[in-house]
N, C-alpha and C. Protein backbone atom coordinates (compact mmCIF):
# COMPACT_ATOMS: atom_id res chain seq x y z
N UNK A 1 -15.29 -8.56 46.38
CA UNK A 1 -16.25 -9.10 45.42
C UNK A 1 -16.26 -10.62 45.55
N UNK A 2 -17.49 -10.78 45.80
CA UNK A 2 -17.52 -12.42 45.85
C UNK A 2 -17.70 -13.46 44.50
N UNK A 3 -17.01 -14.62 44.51
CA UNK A 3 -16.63 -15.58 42.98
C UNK A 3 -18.20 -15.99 42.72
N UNK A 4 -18.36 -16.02 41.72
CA UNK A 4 -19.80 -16.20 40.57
C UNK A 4 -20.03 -17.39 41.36
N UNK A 5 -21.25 -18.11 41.39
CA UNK A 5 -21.61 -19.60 42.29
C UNK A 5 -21.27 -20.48 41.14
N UNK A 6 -20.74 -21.18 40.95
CA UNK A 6 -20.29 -22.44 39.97
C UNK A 6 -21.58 -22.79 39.38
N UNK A 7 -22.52 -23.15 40.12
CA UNK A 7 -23.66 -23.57 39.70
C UNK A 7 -24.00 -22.79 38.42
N UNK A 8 -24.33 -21.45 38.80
CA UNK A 8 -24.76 -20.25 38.29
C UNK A 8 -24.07 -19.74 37.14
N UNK A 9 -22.81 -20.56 37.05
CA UNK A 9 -21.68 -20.32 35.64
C UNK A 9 -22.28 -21.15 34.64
N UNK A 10 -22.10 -22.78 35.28
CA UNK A 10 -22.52 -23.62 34.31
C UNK A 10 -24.14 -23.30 33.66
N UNK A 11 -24.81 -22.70 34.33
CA UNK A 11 -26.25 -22.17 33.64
C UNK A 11 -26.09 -21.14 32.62
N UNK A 12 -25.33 -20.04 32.90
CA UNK A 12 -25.42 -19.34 32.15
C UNK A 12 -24.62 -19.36 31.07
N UNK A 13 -23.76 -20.86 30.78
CA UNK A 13 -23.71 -21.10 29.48
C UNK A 13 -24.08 -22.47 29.07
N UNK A 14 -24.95 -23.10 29.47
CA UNK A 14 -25.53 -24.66 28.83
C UNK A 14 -26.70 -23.86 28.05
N UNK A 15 -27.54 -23.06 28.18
CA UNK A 15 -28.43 -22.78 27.52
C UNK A 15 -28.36 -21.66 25.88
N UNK A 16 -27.46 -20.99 26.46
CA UNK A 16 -26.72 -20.18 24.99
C UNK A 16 -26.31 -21.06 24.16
N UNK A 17 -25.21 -22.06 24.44
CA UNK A 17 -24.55 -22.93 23.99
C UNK A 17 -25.30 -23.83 23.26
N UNK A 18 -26.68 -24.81 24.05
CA UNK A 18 -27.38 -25.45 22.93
C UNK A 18 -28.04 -24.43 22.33
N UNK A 19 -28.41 -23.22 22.23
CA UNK A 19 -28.70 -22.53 20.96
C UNK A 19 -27.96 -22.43 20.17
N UNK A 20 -26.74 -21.83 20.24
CA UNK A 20 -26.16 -21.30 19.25
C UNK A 20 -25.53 -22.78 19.00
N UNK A 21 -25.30 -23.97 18.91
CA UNK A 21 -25.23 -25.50 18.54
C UNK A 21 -26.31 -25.31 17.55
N UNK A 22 -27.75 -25.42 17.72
CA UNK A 22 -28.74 -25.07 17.04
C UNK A 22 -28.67 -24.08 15.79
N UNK A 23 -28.82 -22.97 16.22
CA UNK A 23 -28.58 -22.01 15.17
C UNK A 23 -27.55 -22.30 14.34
N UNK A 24 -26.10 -22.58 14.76
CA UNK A 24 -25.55 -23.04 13.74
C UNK A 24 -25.40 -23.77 13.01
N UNK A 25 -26.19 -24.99 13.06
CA UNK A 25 -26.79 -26.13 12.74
C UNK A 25 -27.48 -25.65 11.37
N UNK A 26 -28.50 -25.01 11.94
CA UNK A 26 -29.55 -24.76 10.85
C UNK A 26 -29.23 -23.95 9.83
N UNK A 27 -28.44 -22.89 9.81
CA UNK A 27 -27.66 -22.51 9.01
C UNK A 27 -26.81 -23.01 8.12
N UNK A 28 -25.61 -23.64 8.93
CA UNK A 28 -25.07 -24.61 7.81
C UNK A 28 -25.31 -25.85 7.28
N UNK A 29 -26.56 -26.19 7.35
CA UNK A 29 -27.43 -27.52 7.14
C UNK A 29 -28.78 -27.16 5.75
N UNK A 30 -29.08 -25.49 5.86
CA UNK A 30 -30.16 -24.82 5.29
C UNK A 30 -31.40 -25.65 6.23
N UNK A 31 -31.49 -25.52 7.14
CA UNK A 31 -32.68 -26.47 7.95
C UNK A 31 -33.83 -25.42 8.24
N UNK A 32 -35.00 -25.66 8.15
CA UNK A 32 -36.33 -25.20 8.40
C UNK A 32 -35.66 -25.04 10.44
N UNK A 33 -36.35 -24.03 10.85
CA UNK A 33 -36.55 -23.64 12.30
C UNK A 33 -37.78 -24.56 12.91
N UNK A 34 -37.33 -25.40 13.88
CA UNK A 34 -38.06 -26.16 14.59
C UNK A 34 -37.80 -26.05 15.99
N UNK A 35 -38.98 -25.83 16.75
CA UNK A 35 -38.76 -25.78 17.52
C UNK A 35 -38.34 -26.71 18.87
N UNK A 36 -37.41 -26.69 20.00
CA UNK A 36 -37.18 -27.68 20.46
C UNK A 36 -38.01 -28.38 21.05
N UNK A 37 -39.01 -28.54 21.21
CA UNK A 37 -39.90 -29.20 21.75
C UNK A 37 -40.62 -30.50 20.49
N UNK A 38 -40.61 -29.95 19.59
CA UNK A 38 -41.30 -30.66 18.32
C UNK A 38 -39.44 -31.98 17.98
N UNK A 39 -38.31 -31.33 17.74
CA UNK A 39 -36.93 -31.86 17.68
C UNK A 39 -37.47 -33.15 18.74
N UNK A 40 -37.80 -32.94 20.31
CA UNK A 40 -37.65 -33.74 20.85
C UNK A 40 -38.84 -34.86 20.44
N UNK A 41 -39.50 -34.65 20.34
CA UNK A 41 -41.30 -35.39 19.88
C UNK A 41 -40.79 -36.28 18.66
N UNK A 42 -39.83 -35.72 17.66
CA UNK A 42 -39.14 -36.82 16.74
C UNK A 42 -38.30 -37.55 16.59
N UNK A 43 -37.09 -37.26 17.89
CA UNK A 43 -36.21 -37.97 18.12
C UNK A 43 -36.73 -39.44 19.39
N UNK A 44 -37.67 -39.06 20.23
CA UNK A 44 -38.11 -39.93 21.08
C UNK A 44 -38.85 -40.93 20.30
N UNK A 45 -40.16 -40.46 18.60
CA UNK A 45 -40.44 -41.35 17.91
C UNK A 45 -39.81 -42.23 17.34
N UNK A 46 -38.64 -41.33 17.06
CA UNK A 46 -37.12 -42.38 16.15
C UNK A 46 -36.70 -43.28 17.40
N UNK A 47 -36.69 -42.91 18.02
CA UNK A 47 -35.66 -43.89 19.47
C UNK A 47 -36.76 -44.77 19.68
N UNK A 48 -38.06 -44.85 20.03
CA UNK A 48 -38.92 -45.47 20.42
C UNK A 48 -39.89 -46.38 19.35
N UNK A 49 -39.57 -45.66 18.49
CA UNK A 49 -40.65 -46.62 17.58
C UNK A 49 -42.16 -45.57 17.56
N UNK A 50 -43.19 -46.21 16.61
CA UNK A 50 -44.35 -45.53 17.12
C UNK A 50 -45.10 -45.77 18.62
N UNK A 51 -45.85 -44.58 18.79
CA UNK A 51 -46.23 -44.14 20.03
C UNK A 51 -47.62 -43.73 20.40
N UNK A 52 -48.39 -44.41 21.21
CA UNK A 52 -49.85 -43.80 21.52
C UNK A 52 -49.89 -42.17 22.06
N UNK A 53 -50.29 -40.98 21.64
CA UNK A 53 -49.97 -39.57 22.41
C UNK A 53 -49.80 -39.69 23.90
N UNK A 54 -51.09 -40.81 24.73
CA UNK A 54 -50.48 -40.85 25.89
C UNK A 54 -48.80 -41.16 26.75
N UNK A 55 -48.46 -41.84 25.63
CA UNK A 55 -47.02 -42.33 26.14
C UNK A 55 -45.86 -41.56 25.86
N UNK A 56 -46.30 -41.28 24.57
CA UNK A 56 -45.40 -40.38 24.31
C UNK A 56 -45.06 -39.28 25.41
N UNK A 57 -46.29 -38.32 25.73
CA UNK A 57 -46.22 -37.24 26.78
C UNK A 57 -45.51 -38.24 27.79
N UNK A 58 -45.45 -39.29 28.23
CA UNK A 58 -44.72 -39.71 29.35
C UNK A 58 -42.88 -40.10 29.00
N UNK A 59 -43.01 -40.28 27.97
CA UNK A 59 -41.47 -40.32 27.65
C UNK A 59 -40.75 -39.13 27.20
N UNK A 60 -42.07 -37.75 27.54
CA UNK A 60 -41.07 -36.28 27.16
C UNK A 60 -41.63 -35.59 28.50
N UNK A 61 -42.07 -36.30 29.32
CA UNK A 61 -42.18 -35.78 30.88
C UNK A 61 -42.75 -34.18 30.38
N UNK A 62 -43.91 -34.67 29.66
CA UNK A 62 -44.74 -33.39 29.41
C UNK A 62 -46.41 -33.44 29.55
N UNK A 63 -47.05 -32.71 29.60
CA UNK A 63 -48.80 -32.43 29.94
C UNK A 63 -49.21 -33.10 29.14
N UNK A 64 -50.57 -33.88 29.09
CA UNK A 64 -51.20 -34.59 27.77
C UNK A 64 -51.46 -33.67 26.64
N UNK A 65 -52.07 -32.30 26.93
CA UNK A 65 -52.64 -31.04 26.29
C UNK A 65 -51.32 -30.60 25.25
N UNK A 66 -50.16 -30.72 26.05
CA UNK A 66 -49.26 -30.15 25.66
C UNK A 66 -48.50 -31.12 24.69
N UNK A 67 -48.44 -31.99 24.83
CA UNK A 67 -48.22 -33.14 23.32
C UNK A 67 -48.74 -33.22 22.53
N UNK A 68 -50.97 -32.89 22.51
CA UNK A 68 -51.69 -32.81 21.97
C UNK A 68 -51.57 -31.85 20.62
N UNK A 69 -51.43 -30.57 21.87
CA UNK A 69 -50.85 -29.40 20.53
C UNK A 69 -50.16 -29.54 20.09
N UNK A 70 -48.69 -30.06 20.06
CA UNK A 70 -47.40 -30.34 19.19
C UNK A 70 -48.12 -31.20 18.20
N UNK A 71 -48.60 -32.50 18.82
CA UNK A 71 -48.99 -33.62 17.70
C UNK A 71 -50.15 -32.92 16.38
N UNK A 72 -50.86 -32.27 16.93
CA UNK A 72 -51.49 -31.33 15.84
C UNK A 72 -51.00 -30.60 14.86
N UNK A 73 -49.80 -30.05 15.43
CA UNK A 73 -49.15 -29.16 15.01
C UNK A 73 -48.37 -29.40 13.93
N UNK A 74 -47.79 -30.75 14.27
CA UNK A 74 -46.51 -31.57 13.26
C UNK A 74 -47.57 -32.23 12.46
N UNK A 75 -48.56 -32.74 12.47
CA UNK A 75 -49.64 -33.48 11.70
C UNK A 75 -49.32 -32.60 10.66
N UNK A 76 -50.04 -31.07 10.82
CA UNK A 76 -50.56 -30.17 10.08
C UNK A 76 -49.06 -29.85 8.99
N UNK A 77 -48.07 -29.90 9.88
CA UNK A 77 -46.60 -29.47 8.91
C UNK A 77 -46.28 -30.70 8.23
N UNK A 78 -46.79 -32.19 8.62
CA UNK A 78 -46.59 -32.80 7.66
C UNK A 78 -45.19 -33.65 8.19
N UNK A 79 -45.19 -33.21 9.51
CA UNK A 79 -43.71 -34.17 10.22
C UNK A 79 -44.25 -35.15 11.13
N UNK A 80 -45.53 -35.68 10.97
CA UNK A 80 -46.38 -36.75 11.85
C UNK A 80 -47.81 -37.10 11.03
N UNK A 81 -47.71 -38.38 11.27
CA UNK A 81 -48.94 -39.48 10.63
C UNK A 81 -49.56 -39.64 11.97
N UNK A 82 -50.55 -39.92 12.12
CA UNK A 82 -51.72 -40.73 13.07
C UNK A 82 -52.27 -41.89 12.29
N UNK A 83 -51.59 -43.07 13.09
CA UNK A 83 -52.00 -44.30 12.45
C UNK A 83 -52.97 -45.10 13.22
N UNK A 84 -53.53 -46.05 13.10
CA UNK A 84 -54.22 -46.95 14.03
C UNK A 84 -53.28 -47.92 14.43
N UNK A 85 -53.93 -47.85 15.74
CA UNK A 85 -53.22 -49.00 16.42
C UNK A 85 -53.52 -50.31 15.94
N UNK A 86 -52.24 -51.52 15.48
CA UNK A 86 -52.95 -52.84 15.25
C UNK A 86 -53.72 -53.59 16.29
N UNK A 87 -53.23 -53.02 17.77
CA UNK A 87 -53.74 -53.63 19.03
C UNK A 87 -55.33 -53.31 19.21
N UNK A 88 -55.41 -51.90 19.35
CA UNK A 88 -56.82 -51.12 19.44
C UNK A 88 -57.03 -50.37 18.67
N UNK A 89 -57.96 -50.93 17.70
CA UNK A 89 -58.30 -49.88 16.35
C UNK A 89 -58.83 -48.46 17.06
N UNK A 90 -59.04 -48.29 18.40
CA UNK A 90 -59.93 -46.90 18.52
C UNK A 90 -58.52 -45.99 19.30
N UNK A 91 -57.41 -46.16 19.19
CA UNK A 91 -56.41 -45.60 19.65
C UNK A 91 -55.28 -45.43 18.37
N UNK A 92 -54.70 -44.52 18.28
CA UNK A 92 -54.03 -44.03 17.38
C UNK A 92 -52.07 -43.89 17.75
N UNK A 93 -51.33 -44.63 16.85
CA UNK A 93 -50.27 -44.19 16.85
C UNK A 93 -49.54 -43.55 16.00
N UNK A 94 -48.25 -42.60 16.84
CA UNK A 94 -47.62 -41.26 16.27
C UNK A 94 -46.34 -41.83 15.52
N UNK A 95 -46.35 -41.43 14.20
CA UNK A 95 -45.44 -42.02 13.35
C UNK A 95 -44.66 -41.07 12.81
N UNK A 96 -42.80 -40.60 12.84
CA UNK A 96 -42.47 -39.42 11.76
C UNK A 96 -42.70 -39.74 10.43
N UNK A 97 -42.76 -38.70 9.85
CA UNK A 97 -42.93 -38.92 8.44
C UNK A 97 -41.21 -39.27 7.56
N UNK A 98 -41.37 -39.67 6.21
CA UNK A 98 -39.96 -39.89 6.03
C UNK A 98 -39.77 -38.35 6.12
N UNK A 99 -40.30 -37.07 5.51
CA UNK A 99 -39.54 -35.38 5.93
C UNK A 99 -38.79 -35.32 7.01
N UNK A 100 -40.12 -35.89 8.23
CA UNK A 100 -39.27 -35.54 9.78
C UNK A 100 -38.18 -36.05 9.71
N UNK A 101 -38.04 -37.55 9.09
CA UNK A 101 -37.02 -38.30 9.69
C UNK A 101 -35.53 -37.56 8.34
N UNK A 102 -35.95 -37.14 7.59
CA UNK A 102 -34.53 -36.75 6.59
C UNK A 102 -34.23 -35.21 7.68
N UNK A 103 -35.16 -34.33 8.12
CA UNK A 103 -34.49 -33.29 8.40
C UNK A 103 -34.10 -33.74 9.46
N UNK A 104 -34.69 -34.28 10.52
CA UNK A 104 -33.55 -34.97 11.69
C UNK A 104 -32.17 -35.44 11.52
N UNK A 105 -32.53 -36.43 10.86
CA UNK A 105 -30.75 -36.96 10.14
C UNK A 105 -30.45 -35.98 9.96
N UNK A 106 -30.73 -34.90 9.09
CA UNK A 106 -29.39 -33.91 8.66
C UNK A 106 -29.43 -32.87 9.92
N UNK A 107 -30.07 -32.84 10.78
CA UNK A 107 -30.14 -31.74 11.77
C UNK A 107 -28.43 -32.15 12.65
N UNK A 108 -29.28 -33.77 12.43
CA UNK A 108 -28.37 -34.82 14.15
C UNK A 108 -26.60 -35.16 13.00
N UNK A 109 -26.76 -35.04 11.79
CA UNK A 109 -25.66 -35.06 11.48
C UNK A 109 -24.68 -33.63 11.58
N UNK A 110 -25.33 -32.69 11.01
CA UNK A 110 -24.70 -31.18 11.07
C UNK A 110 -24.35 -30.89 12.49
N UNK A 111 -25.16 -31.39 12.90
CA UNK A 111 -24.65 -30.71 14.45
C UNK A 111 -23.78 -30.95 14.94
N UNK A 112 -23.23 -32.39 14.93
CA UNK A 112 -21.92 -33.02 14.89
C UNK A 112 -21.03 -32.53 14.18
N UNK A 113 -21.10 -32.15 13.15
CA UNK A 113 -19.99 -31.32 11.79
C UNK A 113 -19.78 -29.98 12.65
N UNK A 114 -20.51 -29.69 12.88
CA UNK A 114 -20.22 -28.17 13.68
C UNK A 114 -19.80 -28.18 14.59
N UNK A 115 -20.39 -28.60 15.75
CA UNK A 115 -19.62 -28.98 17.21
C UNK A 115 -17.89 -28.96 16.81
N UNK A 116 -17.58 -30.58 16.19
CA UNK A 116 -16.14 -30.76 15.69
C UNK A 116 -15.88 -29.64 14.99
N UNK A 117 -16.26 -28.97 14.02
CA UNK A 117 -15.90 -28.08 13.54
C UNK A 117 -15.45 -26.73 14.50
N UNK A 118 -16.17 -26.41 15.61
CA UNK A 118 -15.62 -25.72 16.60
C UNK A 118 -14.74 -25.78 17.05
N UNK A 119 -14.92 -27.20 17.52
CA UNK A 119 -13.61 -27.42 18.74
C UNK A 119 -12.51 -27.79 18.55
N UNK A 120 -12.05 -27.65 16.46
CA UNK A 120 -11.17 -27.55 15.76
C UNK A 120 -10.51 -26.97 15.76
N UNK A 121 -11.20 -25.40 16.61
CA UNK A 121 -11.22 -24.30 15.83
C UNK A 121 -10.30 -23.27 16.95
N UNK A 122 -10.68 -24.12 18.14
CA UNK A 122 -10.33 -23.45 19.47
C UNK A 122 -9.07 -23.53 19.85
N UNK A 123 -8.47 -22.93 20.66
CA UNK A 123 -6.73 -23.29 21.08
C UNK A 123 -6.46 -24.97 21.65
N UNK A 124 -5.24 -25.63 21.02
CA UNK A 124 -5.44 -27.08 21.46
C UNK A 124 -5.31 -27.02 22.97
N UNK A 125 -5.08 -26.49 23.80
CA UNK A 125 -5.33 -26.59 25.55
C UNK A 125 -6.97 -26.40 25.54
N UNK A 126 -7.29 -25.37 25.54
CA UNK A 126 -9.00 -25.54 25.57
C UNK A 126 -9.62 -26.65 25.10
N UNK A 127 -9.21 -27.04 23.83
CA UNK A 127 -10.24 -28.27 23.44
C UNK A 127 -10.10 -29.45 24.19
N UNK A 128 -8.42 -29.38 24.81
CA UNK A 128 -8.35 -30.68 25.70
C UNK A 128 -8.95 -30.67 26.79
N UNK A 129 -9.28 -29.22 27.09
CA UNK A 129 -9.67 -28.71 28.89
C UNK A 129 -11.15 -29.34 28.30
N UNK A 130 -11.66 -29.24 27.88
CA UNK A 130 -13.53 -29.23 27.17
C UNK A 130 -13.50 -31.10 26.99
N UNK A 131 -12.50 -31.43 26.41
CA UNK A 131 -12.87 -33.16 26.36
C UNK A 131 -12.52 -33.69 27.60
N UNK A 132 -11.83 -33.28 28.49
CA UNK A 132 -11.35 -33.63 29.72
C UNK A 132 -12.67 -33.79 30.76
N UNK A 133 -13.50 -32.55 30.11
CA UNK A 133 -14.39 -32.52 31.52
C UNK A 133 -15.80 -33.28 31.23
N UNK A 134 -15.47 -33.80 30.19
CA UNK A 134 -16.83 -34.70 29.03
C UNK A 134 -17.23 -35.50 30.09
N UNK A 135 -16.36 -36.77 31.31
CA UNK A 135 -17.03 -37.36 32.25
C UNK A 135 -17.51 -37.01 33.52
N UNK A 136 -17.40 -35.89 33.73
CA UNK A 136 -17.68 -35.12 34.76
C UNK A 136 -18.85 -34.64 34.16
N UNK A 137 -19.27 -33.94 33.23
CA UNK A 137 -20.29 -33.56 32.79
C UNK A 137 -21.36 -34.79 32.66
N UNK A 138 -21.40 -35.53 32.42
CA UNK A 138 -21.48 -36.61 32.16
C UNK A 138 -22.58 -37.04 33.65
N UNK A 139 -21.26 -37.60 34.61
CA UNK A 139 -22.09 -37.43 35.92
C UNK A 139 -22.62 -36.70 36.39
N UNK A 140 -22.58 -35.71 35.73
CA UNK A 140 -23.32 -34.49 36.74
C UNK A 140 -24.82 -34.47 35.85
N UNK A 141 -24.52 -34.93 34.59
CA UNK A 141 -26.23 -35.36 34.00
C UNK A 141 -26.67 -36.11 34.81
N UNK A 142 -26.32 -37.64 34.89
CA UNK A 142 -26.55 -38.56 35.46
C UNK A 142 -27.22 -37.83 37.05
N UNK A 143 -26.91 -37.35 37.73
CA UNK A 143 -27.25 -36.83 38.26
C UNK A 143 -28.47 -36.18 38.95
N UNK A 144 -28.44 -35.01 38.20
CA UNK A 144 -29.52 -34.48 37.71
C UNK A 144 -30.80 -35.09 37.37
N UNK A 145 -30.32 -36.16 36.37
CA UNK A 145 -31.80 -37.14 35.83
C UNK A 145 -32.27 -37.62 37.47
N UNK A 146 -31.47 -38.40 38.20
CA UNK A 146 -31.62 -39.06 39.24
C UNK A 146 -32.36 -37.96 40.30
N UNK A 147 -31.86 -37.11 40.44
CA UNK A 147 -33.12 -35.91 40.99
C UNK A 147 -34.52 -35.73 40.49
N UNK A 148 -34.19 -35.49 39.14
CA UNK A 148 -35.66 -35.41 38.60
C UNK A 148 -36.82 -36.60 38.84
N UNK A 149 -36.12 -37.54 38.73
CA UNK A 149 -36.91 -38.90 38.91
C UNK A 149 -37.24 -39.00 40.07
N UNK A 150 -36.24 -38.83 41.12
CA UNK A 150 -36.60 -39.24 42.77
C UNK A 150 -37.95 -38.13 43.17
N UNK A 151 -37.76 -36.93 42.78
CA UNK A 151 -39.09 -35.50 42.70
C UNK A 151 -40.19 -36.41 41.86
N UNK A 152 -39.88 -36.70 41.03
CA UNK A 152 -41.33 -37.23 39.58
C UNK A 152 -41.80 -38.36 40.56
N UNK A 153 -41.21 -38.94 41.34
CA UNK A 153 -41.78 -40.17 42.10
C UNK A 153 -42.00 -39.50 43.43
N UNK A 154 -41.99 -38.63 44.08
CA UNK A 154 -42.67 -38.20 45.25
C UNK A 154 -43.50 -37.10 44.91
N UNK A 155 -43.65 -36.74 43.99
CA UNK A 155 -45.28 -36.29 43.34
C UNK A 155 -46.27 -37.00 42.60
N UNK A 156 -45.69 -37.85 42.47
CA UNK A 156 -47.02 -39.24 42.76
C UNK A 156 -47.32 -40.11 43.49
N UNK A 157 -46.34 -39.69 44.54
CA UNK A 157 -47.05 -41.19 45.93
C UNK A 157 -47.62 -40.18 46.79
């Protein structure tokens, strides 16, 4: 029997893992279900400041259409303003609302309470094996981004 591909390990638990991070989040937080795509659309507004829809889709390396619908979407729930631009009154910028921004805080705080709360929870060799490999993981993001980018730039030249 041949050993699982390493690659193929670390996949099949980064994606369970930020769910159930999530799910448990929202649970012990009482948090409304949001989906990750909308999470990211408010944390890039918080990090960035307000945002024209065009830019935004470029700082979530997503379709214009496909920001469009989110930005509609969160309008309608009341977790996004459309303001005017002071630059160009005929262009509009994406603002969280204070809602978005309180359930974020408590999303981006709980999640932290939980995480630690896990890895409290685990045998002290494991939790050291798991903080040990924090810079390795780390580079291997780093990484990764650096792929994506070098691809995102030879599909546009």
């Amino acid at each position: 029997m041949t050993e699982p591909d390493p690659g193929e390990q670390l996949l099949r638990l980064m994606a369970p893992m930020r769910r159930a991070i999530i799910r448990a989040t929202r649970v012990a937080e009482g948090l409304p279900t949001l989906p990750e795509a909308k999470v990211a659309v408010l944390r890039t507004l918080v990090r960035t400041g307000p945002l024209p829809p065009a830019q935004l889709a470029l700082e979530l390396h997503l379709a214009r259409p496909t920001v469009s619908n989110l930005v509609r979407d969160m309008v309608g729930e009341g977790l996004l303003e459309r303001r005017p631009s002071d630059l160009d009154k005929r262009s509009v910028l994406l603002v969280p609302t204070a809602r978005a921004r309180r359930v974020l805080d408590k999303f981006t705080r709980g999640r932290k309470e939980v995480v630690s709360r896990a890895l409290a929870e685990i045998p002290a060799r494991d939790r050291a094996r798991v903080l040990n490999a924090l810079p390795s993981l780390h580079r291997l993001l780093v990484r990764l981004e650096a792929m994506a980018d070098q691809s995102g730039a030879e599909e546009t030249a």
